[in-house]
Every structure is written in C-alpha cells, then in structure tokens.
N, C-alpha and C. Protein backbone atom coordinates (compact mmCIF):
# COMPACT_ATOMS: atom_id res chain seq x y z
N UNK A 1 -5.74 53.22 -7.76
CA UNK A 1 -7.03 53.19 -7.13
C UNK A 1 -7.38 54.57 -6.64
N UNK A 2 -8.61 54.81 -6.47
CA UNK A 2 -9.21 55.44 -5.81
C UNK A 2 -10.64 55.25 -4.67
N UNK A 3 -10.73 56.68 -3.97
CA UNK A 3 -11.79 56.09 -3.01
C UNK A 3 -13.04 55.16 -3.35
N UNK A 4 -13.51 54.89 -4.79
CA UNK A 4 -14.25 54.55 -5.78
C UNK A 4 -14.04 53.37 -6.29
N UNK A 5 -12.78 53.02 -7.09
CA UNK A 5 -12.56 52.06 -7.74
C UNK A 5 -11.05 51.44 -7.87
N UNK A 6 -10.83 50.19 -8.09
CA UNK A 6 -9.52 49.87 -8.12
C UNK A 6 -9.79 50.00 -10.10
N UNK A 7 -8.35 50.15 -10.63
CA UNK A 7 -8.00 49.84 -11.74
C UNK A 7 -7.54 49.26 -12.12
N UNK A 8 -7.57 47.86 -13.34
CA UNK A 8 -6.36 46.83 -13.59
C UNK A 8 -6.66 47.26 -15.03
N UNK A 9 -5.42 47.28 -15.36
CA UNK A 9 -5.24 47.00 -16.74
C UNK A 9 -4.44 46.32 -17.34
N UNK A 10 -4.36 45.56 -18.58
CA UNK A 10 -3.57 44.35 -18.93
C UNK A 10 -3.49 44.34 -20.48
N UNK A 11 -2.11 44.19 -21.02
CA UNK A 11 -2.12 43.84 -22.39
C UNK A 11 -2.10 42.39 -22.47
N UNK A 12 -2.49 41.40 -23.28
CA UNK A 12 -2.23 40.34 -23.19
C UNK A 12 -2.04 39.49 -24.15
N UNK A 13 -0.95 39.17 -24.74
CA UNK A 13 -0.08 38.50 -25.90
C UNK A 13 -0.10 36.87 -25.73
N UNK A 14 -0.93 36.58 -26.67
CA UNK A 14 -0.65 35.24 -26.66
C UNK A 14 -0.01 34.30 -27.55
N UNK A 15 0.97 33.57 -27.86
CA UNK A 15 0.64 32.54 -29.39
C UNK A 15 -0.12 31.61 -29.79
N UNK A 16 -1.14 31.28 -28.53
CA UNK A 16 -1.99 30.33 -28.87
C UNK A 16 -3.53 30.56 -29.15
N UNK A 17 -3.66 32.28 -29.47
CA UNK A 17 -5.31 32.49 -29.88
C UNK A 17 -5.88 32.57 -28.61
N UNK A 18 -7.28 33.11 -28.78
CA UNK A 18 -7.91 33.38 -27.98
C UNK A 18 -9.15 33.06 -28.03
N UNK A 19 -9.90 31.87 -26.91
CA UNK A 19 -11.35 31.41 -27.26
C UNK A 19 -11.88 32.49 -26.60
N UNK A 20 -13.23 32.76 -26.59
CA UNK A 20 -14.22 33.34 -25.54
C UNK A 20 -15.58 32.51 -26.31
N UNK A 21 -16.32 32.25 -25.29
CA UNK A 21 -17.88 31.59 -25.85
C UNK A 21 -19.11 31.98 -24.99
N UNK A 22 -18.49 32.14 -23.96
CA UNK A 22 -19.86 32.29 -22.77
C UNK A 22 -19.40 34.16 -22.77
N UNK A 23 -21.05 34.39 -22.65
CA UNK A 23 -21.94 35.82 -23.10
C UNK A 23 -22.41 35.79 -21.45
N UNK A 24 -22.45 35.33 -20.58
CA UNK A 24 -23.27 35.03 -19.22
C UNK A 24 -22.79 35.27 -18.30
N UNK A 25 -23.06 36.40 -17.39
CA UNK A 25 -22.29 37.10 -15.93
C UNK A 25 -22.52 35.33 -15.34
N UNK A 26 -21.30 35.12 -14.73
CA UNK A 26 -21.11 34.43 -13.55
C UNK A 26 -20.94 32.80 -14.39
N UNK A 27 -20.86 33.03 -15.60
CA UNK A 27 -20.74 31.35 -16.50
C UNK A 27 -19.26 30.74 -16.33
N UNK A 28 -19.29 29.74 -16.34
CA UNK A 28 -17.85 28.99 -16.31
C UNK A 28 -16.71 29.31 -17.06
N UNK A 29 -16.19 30.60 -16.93
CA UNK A 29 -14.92 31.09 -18.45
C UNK A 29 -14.43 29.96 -18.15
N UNK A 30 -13.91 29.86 -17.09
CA UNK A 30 -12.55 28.96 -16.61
C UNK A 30 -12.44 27.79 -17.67
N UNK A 31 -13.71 27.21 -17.50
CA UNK A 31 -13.57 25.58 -17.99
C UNK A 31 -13.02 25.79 -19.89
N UNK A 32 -13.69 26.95 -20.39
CA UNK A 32 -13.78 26.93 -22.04
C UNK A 32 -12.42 28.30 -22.51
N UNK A 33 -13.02 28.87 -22.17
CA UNK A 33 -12.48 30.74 -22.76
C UNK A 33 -11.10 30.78 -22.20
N UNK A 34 -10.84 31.32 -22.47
CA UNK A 34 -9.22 32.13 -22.54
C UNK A 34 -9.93 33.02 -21.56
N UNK A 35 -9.11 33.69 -20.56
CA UNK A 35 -9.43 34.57 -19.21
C UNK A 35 -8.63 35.29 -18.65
N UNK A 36 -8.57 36.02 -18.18
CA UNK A 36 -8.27 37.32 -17.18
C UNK A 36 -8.45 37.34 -16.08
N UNK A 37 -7.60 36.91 -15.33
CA UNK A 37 -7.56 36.23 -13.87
C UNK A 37 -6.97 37.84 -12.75
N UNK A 38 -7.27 37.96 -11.83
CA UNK A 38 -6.97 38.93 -10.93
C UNK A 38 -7.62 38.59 -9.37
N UNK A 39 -6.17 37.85 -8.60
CA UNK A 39 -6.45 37.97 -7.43
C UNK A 39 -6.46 39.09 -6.12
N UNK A 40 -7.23 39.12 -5.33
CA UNK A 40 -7.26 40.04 -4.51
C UNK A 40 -7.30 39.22 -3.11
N UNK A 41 -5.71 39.27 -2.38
CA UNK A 41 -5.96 39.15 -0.93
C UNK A 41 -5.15 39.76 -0.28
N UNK A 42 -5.43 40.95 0.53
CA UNK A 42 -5.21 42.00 0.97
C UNK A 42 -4.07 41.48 2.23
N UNK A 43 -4.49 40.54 2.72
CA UNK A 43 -4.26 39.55 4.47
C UNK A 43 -2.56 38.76 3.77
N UNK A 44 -2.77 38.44 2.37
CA UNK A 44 -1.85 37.62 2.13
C UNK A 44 -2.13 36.22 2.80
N UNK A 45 -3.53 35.88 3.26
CA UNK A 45 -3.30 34.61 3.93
C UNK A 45 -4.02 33.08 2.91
N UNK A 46 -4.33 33.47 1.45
CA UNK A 46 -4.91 32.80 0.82
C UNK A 46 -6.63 32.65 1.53
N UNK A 47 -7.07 33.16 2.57
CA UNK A 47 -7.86 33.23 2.83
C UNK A 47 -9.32 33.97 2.53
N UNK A 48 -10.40 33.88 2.37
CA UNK A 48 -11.45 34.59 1.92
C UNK A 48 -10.47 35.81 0.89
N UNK A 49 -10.29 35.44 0.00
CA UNK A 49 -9.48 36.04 -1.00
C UNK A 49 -10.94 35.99 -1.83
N UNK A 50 -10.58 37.21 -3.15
CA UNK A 50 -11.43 37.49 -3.85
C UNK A 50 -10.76 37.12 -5.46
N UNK A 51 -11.53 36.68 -6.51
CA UNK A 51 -11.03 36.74 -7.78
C UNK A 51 -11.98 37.61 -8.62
N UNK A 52 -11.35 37.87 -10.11
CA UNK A 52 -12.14 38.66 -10.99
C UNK A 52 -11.83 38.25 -11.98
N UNK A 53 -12.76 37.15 -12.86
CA UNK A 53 -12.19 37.07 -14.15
C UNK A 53 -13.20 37.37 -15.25
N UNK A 54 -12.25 37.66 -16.77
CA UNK A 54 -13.09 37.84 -17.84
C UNK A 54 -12.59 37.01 -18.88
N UNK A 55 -13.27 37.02 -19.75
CA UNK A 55 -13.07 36.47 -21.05
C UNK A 55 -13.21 37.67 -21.98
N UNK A 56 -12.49 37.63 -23.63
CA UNK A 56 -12.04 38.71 -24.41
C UNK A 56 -13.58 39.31 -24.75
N UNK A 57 -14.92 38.41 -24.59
CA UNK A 57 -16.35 39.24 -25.07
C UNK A 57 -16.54 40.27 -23.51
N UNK A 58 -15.76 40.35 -22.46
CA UNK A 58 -15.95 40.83 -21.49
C UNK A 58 -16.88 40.24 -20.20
N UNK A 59 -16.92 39.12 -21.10
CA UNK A 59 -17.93 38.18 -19.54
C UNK A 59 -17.28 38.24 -18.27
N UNK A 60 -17.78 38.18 -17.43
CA UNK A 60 -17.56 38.20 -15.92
C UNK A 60 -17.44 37.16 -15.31
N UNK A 61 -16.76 37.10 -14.28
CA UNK A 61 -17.24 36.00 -12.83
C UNK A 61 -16.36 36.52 -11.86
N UNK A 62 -17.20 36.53 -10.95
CA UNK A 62 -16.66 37.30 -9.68
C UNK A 62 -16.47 36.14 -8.36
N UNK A 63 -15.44 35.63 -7.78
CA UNK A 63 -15.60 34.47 -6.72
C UNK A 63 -14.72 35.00 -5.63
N UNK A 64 -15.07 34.52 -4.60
CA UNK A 64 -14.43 34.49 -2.98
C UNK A 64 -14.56 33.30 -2.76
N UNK A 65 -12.92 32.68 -2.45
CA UNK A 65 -12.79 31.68 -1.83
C UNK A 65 -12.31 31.73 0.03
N UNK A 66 -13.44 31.07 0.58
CA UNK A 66 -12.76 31.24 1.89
C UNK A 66 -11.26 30.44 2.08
N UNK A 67 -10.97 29.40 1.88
CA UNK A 67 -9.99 29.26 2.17
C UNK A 67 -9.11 28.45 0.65
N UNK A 68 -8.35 27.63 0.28
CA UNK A 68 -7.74 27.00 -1.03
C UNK A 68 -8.32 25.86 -1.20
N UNK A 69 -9.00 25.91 -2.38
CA UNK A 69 -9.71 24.52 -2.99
C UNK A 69 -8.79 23.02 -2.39
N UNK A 70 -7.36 23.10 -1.70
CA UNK A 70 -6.17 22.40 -1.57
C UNK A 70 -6.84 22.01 0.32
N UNK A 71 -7.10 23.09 0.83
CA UNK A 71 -7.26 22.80 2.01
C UNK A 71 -8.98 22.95 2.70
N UNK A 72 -9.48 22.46 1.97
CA UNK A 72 -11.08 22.28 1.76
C UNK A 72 -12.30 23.09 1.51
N UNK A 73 -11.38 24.36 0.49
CA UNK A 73 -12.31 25.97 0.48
C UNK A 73 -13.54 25.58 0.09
N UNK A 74 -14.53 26.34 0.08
CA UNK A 74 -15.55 26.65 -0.80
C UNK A 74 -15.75 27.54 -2.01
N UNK A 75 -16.50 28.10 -2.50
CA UNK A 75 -16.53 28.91 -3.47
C UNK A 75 -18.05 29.33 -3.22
N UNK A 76 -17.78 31.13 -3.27
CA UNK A 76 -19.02 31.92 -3.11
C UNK A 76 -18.98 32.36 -4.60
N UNK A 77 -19.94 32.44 -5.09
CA UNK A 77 -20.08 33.28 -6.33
C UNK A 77 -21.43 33.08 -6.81
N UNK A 78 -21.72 34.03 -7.87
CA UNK A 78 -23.10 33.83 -8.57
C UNK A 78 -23.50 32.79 -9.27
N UNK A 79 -22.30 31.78 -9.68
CA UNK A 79 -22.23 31.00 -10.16
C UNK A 79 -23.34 29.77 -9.97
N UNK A 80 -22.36 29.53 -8.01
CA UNK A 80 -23.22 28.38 -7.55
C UNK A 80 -24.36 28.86 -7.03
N UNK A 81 -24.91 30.19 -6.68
CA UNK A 81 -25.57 30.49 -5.97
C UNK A 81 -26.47 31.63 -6.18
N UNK A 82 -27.90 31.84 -5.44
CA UNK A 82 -28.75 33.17 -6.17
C UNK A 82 -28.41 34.11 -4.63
N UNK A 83 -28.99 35.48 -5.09
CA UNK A 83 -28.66 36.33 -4.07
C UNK A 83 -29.54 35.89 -2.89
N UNK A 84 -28.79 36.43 -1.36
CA UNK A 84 -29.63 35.71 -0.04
C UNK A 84 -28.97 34.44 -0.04
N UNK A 85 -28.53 33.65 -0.62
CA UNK A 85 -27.94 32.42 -0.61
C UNK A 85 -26.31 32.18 0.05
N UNK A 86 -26.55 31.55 0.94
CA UNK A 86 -25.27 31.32 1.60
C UNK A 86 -24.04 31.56 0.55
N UNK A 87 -24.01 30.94 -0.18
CA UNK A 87 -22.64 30.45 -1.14
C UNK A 87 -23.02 31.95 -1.66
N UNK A 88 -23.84 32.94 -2.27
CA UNK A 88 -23.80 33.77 -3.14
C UNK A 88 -22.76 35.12 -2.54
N UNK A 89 -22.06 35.16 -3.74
CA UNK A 89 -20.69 36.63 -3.84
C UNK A 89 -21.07 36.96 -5.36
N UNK A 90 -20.62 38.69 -5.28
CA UNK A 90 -20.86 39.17 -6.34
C UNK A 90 -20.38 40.68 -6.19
N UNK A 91 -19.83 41.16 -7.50
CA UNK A 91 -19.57 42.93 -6.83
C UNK A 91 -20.60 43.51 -7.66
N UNK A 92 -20.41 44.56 -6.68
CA UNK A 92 -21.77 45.45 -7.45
C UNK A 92 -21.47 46.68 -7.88
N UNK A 93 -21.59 47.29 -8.75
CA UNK A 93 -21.17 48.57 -9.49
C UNK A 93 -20.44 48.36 -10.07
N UNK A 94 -19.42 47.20 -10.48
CA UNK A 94 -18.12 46.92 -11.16
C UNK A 94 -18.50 47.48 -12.69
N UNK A 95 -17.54 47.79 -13.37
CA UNK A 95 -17.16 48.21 -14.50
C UNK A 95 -15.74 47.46 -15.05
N UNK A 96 -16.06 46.89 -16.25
CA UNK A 96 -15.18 46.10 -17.09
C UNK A 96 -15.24 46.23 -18.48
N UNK A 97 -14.03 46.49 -19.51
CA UNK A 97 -14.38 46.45 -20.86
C UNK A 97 -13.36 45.67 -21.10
N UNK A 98 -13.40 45.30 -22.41
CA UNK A 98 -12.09 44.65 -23.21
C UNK A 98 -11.77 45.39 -24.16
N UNK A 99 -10.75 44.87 -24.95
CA UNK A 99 -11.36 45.16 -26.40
C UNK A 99 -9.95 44.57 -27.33
C-alpha cells in the first residue's frame, strides 16, 4: 500500500472453469460468476468490515457489512441502494483489472 491505494493481487487456478456473466458495477457476482473475494477489517471484530469482489470480465461490487449476516448484519452497497440512501456503500476512485 500506499498513501493512495491498497494493492491486491491474485493468481487464481481453478479445475472447475470460470463463469463471469454480469457486465454491471454493483450486480450480484456472488449468486452466478466465479469471484474474487477480499475482506477488509482492520478492528478484526467482523464488524462494519468492508468486501471487494470481482468477476474474471472485471465487474465490481463493493459491500460493508455492519455486523455478520449470522448475527443480524445488514448490507450497505450499491447494490441495495442509490447514493444518499441509508443502506448505500461504494468506493470511489477504485481501480481494478483482470485479465
């Protein structure tokens, strides 16, 4: 990292292929695509933790969970929500490629 940006990078070997279908910042990879998962919680407390995932066309979704879907979290993201909107999370300036 720097003052600017964190960096992840990942090779990723699979034997079972790789879907991607959704083209759409903030679309459901999870449910369809093959993904690129990266948690961020700094606290270690599973709390308002942040995720970053992609799929291999480079789609996005960006979520903050306040607390574990297990112990009654919510989910902020663009997904459920437009900007100004309670539920709405999103990063801004991010940079992502695949390839």
């Amino acid at each position: 990292w720097d003052d600017t940006y964190l960096y992840i990078g990942a090779e990723i070997m699979s034997d079972f292929g790789t879907m991607a279908t959704f083209t759409e910042r903030n679309a459901p990879i999870f449910q369809l695509d093959s993904d690129f998962e990266v948690f961020i919680d700094p606290g270690g407390t599973c709390h308002s933790y942040k995720e970053l995932e992609l799929n291999a066309l480079n789609t996005v979704w960006n979520l903050m969970l306040n607390r574990p879907y297990d112990d009654g979290g919510s989910e902020y993201s663009g997904r459920i929500a437009q900007p100004g909107e309670e539920y709405y999370y999103d990063v801004k300036g991010q940079k992502t490629a695949t390839r």
